[in-house]
PDB file of N, CA and C in Angstrom:
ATOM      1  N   UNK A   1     -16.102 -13.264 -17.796  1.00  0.00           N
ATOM      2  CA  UNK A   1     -16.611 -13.062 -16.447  1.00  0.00           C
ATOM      3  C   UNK A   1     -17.400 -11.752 -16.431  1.00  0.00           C
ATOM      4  N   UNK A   2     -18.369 -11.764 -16.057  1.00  0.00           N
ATOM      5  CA  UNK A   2     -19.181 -10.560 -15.670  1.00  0.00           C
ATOM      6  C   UNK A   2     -18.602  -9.478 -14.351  1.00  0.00           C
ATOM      7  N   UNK A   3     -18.321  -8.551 -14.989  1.00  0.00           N
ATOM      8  CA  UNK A   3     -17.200  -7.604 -14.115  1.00  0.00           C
ATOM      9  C   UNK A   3     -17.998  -6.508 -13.495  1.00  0.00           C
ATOM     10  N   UNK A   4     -17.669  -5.904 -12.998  1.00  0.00           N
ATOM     11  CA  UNK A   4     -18.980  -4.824 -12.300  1.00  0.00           C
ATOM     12  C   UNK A   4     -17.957  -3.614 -11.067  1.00  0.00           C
ATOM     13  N   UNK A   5     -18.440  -2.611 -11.104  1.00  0.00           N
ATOM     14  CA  UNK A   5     -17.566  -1.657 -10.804  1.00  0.00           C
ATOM     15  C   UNK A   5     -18.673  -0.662  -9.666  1.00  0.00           C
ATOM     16  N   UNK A   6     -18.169  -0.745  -8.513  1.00  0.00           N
ATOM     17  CA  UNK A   6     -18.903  -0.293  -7.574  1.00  0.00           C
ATOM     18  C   UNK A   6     -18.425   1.371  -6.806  1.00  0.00           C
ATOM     19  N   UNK A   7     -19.315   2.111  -6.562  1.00  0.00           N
ATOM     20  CA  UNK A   7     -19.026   3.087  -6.116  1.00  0.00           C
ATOM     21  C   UNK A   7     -18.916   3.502  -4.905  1.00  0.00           C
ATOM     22  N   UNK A   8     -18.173   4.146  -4.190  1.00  0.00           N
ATOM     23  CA  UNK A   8     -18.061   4.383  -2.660  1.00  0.00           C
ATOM     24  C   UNK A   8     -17.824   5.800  -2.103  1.00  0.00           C
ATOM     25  N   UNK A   9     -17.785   6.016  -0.817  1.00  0.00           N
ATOM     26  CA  UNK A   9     -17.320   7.612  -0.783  1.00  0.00           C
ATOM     27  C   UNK A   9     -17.302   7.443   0.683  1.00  0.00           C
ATOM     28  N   UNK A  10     -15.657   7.581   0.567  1.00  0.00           N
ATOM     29  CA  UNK A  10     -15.095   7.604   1.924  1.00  0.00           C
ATOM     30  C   UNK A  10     -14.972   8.523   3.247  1.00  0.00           C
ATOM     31  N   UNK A  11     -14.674   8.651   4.688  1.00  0.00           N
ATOM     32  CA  UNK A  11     -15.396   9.401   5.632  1.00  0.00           C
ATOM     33  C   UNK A  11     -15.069  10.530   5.102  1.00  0.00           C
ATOM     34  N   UNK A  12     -14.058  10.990   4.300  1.00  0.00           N
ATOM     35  CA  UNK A  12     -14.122  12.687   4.018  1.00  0.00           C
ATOM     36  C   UNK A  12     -14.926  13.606   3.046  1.00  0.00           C
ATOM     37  N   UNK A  13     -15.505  12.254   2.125  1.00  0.00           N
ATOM     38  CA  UNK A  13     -16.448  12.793   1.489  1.00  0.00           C
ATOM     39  C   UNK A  13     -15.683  12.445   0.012  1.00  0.00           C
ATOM     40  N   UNK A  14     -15.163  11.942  -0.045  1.00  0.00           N
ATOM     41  CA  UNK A  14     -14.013  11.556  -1.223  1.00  0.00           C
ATOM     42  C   UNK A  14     -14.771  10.681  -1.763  1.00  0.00           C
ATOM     43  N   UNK A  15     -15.252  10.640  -3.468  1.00  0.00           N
ATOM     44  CA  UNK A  15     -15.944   9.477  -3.813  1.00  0.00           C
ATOM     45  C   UNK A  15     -14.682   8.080  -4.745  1.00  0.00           C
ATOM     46  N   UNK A  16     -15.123   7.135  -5.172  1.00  0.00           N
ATOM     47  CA  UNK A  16     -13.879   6.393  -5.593  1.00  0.00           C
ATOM     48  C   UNK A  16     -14.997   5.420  -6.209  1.00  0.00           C
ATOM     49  N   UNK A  17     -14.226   5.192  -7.361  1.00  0.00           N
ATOM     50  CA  UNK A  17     -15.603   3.927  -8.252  1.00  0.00           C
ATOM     51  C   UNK A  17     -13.961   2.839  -8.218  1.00  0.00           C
ATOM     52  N   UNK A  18     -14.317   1.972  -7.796  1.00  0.00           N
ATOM     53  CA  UNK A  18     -13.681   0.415  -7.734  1.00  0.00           C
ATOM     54  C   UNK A  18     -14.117  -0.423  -8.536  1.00  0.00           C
ATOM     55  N   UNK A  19     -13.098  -1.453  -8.490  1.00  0.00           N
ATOM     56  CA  UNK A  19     -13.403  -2.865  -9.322  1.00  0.00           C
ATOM     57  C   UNK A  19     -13.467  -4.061  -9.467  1.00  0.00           C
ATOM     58  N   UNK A  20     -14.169  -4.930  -9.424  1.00  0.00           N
ATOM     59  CA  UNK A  20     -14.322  -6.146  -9.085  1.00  0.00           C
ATOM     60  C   UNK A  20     -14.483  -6.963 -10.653  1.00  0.00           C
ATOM     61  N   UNK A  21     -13.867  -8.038 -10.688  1.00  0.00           N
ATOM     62  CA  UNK A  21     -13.788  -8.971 -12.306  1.00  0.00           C
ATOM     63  C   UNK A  21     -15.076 -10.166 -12.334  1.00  0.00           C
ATOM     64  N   UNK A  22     -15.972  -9.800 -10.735  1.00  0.00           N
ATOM     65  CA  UNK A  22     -16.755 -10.729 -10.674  1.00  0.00           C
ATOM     66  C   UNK A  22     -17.928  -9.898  -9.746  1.00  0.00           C
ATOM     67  N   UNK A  23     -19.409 -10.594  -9.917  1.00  0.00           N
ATOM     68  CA  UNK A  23     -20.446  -9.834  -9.430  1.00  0.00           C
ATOM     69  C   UNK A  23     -20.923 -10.380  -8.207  1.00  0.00           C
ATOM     70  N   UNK A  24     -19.650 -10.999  -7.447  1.00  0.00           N
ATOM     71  CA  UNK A  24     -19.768 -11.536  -6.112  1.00  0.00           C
ATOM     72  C   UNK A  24     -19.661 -10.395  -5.273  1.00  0.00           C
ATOM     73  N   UNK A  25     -19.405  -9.479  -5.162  1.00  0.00           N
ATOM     74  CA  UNK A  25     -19.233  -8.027  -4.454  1.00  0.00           C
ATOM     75  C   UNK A  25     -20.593  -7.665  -3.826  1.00  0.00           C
ATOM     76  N   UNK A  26     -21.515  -7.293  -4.726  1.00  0.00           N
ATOM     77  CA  UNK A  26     -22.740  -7.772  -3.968  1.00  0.00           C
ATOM     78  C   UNK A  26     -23.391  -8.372  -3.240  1.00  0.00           C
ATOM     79  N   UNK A  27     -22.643  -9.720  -3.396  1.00  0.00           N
ATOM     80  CA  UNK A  27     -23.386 -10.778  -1.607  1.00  0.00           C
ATOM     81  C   UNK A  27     -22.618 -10.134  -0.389  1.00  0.00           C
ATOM     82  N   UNK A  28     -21.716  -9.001  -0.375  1.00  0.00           N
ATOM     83  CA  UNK A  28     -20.909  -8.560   0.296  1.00  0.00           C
ATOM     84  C   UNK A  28     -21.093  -7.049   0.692  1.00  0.00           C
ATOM     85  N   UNK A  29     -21.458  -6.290  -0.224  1.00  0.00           N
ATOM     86  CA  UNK A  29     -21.934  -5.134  -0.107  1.00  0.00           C
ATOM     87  C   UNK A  29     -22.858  -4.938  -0.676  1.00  0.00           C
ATOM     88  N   UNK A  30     -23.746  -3.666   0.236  1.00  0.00           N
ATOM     89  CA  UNK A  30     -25.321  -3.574   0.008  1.00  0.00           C
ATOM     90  C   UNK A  30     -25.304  -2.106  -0.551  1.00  0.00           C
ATOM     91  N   UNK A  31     -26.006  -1.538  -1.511  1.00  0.00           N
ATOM     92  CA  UNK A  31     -26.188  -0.017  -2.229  1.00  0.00           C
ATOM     93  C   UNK A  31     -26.593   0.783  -1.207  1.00  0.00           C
ATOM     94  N   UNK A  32     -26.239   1.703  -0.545  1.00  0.00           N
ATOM     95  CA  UNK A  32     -27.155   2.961   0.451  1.00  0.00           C
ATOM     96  C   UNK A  32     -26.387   2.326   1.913  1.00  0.00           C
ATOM     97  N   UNK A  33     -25.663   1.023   1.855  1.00  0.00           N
ATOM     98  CA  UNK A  33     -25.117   0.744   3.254  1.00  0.00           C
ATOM     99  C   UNK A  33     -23.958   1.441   3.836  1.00  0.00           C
ATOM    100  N   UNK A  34     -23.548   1.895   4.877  1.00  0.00           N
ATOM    101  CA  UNK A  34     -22.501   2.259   5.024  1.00  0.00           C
ATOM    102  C   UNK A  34     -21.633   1.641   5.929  1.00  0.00           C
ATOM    103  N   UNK A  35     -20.583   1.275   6.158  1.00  0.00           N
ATOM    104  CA  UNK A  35     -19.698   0.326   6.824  1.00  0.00           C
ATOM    105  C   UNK A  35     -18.951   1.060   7.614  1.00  0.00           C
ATOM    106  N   UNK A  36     -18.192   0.820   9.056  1.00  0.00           N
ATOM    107  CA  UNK A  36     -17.224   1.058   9.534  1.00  0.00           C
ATOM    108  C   UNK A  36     -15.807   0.869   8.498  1.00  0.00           C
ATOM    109  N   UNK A  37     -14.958   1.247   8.505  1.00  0.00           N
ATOM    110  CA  UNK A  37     -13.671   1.441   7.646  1.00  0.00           C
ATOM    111  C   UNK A  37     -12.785  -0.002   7.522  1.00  0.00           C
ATOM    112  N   UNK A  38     -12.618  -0.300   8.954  1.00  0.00           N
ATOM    113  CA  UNK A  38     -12.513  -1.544   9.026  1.00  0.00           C
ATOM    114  C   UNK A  38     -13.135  -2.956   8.227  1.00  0.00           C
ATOM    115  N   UNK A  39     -14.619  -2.893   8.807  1.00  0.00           N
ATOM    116  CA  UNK A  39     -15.573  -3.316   7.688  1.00  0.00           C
ATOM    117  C   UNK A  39     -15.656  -3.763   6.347  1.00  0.00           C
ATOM    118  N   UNK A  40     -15.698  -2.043   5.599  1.00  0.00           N
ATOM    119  CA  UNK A  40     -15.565  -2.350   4.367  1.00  0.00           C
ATOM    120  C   UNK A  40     -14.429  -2.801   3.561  1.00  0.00           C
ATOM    121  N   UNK A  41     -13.199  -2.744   4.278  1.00  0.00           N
ATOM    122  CA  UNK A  41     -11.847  -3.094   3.903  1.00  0.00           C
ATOM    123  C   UNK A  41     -12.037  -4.890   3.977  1.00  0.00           C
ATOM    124  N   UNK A  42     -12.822  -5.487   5.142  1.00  0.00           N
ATOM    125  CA  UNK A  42     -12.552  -6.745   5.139  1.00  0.00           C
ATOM    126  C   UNK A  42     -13.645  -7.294   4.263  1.00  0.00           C
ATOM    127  N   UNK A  43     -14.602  -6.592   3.915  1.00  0.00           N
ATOM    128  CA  UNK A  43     -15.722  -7.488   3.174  1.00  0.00           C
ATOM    129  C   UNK A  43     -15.158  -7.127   1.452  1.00  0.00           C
ATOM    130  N   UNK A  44     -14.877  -5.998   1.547  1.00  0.00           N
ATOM    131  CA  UNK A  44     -14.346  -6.096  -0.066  1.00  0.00           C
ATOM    132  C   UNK A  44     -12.675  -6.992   0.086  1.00  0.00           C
ATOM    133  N   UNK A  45     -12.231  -7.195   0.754  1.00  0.00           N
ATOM    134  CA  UNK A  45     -11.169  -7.791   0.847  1.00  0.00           C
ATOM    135  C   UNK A  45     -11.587  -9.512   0.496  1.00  0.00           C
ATOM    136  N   UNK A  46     -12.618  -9.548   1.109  1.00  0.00           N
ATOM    137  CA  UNK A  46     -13.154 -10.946   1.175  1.00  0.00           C
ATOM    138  C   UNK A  46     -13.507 -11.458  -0.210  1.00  0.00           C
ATOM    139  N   UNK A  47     -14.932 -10.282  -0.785  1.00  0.00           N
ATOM    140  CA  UNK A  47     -15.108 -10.591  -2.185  1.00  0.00           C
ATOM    141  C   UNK A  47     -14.020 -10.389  -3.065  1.00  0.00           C
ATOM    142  N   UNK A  48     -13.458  -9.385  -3.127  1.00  0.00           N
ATOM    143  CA  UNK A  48     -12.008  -9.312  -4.033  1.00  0.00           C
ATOM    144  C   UNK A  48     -11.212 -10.790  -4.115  1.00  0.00           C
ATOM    145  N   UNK A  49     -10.742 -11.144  -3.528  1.00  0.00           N
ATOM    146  CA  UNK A  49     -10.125 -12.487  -2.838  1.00  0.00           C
ATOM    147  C   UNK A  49     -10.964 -13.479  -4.189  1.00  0.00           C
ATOM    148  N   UNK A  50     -12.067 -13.964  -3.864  1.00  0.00           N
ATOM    149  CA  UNK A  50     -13.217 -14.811  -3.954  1.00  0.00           C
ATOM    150  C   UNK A  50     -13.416 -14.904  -5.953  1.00  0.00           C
ATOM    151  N   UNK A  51     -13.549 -13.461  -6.025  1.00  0.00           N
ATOM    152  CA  UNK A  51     -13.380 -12.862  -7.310  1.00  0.00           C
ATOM    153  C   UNK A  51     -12.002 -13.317  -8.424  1.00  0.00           C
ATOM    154  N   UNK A  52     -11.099 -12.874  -7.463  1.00  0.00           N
ATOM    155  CA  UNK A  52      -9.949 -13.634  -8.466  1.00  0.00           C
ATOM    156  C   UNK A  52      -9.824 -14.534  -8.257  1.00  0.00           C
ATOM    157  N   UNK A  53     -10.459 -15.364  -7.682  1.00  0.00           N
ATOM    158  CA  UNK A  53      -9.935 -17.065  -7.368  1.00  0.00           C
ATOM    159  C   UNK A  53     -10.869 -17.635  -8.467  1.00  0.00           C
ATOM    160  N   UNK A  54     -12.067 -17.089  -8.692  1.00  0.00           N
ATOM    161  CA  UNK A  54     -13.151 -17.394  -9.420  1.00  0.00           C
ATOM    162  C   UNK A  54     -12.421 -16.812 -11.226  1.00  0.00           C
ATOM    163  N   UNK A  55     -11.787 -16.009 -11.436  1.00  0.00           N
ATOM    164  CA  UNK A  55     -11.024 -15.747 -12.662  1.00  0.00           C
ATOM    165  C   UNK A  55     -10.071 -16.741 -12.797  1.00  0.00           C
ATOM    166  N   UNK A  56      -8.786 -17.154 -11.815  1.00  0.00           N
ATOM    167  CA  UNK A  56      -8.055 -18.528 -12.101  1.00  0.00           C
ATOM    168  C   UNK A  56      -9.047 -19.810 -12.100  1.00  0.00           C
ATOM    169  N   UNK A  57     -10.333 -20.050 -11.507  1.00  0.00           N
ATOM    170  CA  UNK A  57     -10.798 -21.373 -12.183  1.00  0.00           C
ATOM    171  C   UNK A  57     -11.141 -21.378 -13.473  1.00  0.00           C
ATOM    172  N   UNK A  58     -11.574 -20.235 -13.904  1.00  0.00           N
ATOM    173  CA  UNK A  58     -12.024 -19.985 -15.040  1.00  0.00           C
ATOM    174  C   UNK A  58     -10.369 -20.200 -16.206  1.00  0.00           C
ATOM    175  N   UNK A  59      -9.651 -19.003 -16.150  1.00  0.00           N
ATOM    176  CA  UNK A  59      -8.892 -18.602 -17.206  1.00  0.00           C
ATOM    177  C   UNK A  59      -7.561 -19.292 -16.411  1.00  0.00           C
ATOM    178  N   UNK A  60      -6.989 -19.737 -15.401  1.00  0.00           N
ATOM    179  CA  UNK A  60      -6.055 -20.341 -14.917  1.00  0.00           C
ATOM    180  C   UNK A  60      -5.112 -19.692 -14.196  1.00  0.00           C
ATOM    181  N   UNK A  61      -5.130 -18.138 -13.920  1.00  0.00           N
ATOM    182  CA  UNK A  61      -4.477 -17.314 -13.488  1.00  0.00           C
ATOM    183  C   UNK A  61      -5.473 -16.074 -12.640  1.00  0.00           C
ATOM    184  N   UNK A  62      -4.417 -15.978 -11.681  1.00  0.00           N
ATOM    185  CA  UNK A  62      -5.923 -14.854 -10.992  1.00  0.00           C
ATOM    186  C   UNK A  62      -5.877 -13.068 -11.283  1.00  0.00           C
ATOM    187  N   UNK A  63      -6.732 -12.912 -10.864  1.00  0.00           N
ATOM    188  CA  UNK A  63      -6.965 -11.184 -11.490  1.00  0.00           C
ATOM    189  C   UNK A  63      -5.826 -10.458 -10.595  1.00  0.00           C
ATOM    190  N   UNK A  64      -5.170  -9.727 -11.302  1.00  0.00           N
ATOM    191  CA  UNK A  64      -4.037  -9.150 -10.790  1.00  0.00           C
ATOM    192  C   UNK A  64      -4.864  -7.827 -10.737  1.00  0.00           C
ATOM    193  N   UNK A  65      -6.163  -7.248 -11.335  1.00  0.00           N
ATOM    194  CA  UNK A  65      -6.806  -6.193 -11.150  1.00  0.00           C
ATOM    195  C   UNK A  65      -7.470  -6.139  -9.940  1.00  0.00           C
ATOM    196  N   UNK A  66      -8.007  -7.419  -9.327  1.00  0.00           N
ATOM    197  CA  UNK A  66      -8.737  -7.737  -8.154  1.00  0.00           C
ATOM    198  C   UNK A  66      -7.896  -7.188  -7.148  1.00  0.00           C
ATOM    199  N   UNK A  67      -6.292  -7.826  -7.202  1.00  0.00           N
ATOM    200  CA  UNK A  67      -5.561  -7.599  -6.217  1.00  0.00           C
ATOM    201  C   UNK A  67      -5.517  -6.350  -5.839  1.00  0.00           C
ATOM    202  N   UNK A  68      -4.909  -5.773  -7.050  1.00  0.00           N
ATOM    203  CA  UNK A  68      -4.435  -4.307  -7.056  1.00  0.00           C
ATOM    204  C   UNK A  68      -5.556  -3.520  -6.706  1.00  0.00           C
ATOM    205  N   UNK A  69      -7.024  -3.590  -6.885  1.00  0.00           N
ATOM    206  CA  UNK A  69      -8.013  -3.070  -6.107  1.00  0.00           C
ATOM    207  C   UNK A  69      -8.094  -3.144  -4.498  1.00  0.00           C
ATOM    208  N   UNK A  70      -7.893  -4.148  -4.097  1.00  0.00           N
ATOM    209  CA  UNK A  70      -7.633  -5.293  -2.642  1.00  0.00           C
ATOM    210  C   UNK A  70      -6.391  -3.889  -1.926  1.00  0.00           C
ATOM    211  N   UNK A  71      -5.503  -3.828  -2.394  1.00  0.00           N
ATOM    212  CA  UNK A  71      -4.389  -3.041  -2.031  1.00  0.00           C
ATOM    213  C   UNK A  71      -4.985  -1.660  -2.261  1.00  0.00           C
ATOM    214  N   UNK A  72      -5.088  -0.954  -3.256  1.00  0.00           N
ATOM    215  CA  UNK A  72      -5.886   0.529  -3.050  1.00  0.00           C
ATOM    216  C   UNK A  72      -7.063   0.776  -1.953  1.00  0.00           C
ATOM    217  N   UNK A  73      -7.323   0.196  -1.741  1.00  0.00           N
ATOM    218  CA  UNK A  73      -8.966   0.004  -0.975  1.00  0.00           C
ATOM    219  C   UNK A  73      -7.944  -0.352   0.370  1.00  0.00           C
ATOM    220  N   UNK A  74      -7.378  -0.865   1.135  1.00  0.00           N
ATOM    221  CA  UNK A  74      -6.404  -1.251   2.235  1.00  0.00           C
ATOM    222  C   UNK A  74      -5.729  -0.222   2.622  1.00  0.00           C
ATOM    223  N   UNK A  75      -4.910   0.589   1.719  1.00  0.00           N
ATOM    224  CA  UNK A  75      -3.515   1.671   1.318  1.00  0.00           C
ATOM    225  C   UNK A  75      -4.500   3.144   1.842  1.00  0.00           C
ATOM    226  N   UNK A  76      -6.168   2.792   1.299  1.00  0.00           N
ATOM    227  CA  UNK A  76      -6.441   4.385   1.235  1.00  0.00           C
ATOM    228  C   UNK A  76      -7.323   4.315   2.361  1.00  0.00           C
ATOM    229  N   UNK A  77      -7.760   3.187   3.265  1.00  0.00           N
ATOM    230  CA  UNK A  77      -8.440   2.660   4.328  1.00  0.00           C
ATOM    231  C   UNK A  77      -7.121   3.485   5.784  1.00  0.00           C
ATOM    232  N   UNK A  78      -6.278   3.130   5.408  1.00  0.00           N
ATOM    233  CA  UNK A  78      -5.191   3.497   6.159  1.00  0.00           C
ATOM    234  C   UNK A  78      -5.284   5.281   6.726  1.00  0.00           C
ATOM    235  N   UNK A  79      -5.638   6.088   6.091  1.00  0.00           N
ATOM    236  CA  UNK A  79      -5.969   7.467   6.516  1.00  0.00           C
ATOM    237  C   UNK A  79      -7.044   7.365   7.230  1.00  0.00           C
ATOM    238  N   UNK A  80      -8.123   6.467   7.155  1.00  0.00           N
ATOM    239  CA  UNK A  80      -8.966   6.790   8.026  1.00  0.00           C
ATOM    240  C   UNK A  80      -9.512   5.971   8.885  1.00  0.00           C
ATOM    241  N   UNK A  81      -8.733   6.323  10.280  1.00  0.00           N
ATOM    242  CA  UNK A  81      -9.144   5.247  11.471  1.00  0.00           C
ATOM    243  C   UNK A  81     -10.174   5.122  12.090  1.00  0.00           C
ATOM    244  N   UNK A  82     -11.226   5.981  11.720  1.00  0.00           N
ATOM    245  CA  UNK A  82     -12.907   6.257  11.833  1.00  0.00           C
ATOM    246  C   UNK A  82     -13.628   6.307  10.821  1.00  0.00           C
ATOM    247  N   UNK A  83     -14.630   6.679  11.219  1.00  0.00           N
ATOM    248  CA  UNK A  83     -15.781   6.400  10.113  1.00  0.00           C
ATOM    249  C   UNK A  83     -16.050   5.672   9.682  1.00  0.00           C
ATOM    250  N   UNK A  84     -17.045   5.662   8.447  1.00  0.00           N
ATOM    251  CA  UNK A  84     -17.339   4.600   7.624  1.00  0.00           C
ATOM    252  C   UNK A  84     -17.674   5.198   6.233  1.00  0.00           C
ATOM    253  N   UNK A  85     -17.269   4.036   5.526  1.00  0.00           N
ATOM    254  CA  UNK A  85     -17.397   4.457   3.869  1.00  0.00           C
ATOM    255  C   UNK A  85     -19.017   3.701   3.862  1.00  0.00           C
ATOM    256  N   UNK A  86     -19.516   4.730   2.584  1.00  0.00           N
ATOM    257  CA  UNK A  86     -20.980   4.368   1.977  1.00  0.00           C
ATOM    258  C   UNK A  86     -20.560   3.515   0.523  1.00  0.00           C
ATOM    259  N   UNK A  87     -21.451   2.406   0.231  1.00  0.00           N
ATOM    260  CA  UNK A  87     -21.944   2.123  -0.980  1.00  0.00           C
ATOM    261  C   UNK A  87     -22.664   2.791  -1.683  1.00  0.00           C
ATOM    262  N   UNK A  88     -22.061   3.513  -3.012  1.00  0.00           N
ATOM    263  CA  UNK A  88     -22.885   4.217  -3.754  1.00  0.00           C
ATOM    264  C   UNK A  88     -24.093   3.875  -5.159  1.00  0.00           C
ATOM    265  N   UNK A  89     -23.177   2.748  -5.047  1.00  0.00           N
ATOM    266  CA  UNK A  89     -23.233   2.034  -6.510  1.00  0.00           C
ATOM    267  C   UNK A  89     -22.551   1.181  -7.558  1.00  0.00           C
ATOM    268  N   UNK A  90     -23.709   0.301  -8.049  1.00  0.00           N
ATOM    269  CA  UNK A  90     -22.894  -0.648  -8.853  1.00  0.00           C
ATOM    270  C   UNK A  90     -23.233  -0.180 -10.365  1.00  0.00           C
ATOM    271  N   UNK A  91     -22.325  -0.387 -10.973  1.00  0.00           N
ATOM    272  CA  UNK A  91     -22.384  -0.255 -12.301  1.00  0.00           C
ATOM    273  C   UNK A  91     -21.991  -1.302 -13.493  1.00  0.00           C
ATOM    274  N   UNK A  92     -22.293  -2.013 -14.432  1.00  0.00           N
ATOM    275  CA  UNK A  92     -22.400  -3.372 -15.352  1.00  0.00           C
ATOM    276  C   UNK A  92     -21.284  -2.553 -16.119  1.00  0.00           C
ATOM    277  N   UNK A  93     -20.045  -2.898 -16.983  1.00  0.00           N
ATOM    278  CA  UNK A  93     -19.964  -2.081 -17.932  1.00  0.00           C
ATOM    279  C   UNK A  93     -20.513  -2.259 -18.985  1.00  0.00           C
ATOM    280  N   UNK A  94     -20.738  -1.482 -19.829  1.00  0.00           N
ATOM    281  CA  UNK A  94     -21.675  -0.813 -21.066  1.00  0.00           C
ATOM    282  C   UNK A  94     -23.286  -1.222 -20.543  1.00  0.00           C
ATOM    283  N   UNK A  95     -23.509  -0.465 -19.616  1.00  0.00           N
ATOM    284  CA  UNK A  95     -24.854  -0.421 -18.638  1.00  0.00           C
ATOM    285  C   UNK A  95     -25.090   1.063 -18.314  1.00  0.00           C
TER     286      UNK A  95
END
């Protein structure tokens, strides 16, 4: 699966590179966009989701990395009941 690792930086200025096992993240988030908190929790929630479902058709089991991204991204959404996080960037690995 083509995996791809996106960058963000949350309302305090905190940056965080995430991970996705699939390059569906992109029909979901845009580079330079910035989201309400809410927002970006449900659209990466959405592709995350989408992503490991797309690893169990493939390999028969779903990305337990997807999840555990799904939950960090939720867990650290939780401090901040304003703002909005930016898309910084996607990155291919060995790109």
């Amino acid at each position: 699966m083509p995996e791809l690792y996106f960058s963000v930086t949350w309302p305090d200025g905190t940056a965080q590179r995430c991970y996705s096992p699939s390059l569906v993240i992109q029909d979901y988030l845009t580079v330079g966009a910035s989201y309400p908190v809410a927002e970006f929790v449900r659209l990466s929630e959405q592709a995350l989701t989408i992503a490991s479902d797309r690893v169990r058709e493939k390999y028969g089991f779903a990305c337990t990395s997807a999840a555990a991204m799904r939950d960090e991204i939720w867990a650290r959404a939780q401090g901040y009941p304003h703002g909005e996080v930016r898309v910084d960037g996607f990155e291919r690995p060995g790109n």
